[in-house]
Protein backbone atom coordinates (compact mmCIF):
# COMPACT_ATOMS: atom_id res chain seq x y z
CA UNK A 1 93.51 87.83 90.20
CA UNK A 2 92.09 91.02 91.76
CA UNK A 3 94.35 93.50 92.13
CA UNK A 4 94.62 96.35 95.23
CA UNK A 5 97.78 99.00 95.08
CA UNK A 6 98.53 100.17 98.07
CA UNK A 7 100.86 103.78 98.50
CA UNK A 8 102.21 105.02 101.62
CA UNK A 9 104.14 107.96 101.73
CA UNK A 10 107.24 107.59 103.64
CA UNK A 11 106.98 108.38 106.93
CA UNK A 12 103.08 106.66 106.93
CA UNK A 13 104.80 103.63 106.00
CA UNK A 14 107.56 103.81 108.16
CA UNK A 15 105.78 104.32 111.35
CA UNK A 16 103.13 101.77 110.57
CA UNK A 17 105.04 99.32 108.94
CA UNK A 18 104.31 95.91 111.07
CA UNK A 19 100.43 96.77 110.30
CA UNK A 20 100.75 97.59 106.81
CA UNK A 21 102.48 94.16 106.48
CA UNK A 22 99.40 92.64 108.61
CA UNK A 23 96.90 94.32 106.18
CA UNK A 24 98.96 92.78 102.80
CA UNK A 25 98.49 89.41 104.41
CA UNK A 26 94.76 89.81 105.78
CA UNK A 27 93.73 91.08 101.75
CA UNK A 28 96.04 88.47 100.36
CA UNK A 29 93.80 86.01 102.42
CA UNK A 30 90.86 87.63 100.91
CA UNK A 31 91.92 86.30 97.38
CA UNK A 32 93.47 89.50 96.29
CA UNK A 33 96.76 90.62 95.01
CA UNK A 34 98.21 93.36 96.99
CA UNK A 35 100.99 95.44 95.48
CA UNK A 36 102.84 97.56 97.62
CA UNK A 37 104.40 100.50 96.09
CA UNK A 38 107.61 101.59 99.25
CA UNK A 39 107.75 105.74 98.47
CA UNK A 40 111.02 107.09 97.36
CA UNK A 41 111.77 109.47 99.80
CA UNK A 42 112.51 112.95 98.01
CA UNK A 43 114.50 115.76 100.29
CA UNK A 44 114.93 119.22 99.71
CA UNK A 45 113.17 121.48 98.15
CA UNK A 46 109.78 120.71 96.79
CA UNK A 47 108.40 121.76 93.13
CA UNK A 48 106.46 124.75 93.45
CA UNK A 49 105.39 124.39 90.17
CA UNK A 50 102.06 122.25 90.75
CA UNK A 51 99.90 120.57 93.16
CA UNK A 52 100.89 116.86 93.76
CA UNK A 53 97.86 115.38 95.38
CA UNK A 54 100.10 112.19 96.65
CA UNK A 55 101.36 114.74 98.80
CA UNK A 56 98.11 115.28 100.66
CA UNK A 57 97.45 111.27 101.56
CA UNK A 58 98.96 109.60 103.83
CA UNK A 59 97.66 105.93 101.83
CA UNK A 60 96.88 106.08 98.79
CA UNK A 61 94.75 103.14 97.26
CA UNK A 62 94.03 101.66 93.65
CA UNK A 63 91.36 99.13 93.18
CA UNK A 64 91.49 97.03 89.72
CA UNK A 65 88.69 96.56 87.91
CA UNK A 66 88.63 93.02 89.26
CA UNK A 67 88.84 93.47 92.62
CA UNK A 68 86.08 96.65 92.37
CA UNK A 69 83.66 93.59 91.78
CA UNK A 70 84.75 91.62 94.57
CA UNK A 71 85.53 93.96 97.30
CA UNK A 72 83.05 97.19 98.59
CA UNK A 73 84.48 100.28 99.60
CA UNK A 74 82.60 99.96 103.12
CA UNK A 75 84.16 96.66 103.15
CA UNK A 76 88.14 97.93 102.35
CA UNK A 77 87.70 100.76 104.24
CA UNK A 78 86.81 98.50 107.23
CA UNK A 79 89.60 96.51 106.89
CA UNK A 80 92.06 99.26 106.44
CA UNK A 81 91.17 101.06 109.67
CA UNK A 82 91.24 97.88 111.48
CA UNK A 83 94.49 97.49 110.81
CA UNK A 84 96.11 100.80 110.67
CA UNK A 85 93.44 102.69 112.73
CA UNK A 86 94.80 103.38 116.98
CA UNK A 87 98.35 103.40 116.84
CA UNK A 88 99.77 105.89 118.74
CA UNK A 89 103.22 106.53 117.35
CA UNK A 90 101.72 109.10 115.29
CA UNK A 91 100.25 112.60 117.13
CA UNK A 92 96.33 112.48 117.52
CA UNK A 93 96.33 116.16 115.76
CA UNK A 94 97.48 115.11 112.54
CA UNK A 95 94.97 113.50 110.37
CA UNK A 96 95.85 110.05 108.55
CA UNK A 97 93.56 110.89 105.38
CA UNK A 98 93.45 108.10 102.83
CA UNK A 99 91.96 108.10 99.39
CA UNK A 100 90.52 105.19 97.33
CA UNK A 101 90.29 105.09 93.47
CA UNK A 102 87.72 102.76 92.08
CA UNK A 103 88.04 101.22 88.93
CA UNK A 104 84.80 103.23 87.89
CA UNK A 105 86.42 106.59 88.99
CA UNK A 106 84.61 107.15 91.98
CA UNK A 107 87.13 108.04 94.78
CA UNK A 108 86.32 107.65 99.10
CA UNK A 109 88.53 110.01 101.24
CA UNK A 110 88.49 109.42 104.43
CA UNK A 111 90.75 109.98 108.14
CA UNK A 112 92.37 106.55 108.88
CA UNK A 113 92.71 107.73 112.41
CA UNK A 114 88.99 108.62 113.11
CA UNK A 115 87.73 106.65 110.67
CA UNK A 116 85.56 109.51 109.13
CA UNK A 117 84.93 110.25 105.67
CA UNK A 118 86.18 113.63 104.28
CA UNK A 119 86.32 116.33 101.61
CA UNK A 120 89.07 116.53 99.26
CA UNK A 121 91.10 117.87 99.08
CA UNK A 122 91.52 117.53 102.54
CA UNK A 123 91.03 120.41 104.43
């Protein structure tokens, strides 16, 4: 079966977690398998010794190879913001960006809450 990971970070998860769960089932309906990694929530003080890009997405997503021929990223990205796109929990200033990896290692960036695509690292 196709596989999609999906990674929030903590609070991304926490805030949005009804819709997150209503994603998993709408891909899972799709035919897909849908991991979803839960965060372990680090406190303190953070590593100044190198760049973690998970740090920078609020969702990150891995496509398998399988599901890379099923699914398009127009198509996942689509479904994502339907689901996670408009809640308001979160402040309209701070940008939801997202980032998929393709099986091929092509990568889409994009802001969940505007739905536009972005540089990366995000800005």
């Amino acid at each position: 079966m196709a596989q999609i990971v999906l990674e929030p970070i903590v609070m991304e998860l926490g805030i949005h977690q009804s819709q997150y769960a209503a994603l998993i089932r709408e891909l899972e309906a799709e035919g897909f398998d849908v991991v979803l990694e839960r965060p372990i929530e680090q406190r303190g003080v953070p590593d100044v010794g190198g760049w973690d890009p998970s740090s920078v997405y609020s969702l990150v997503v891995s496509v398998g190879e399988g599901a890379g021929a099923v699914i398009s990223t127009v198509k996942l990205v689509a479904m994502i913001n339907k689901r996670l796109r408009g809640t308001k929990e979160k402040s309209d200033s701070e940008p939801r960006i997202a980032v998929i990896y393709l099986p091929d290692g092509q990568k889409h960036v994009w802001d969940i809450s505007t739905g536009q695509s972005r540089s990366d690292p995000p800005e």
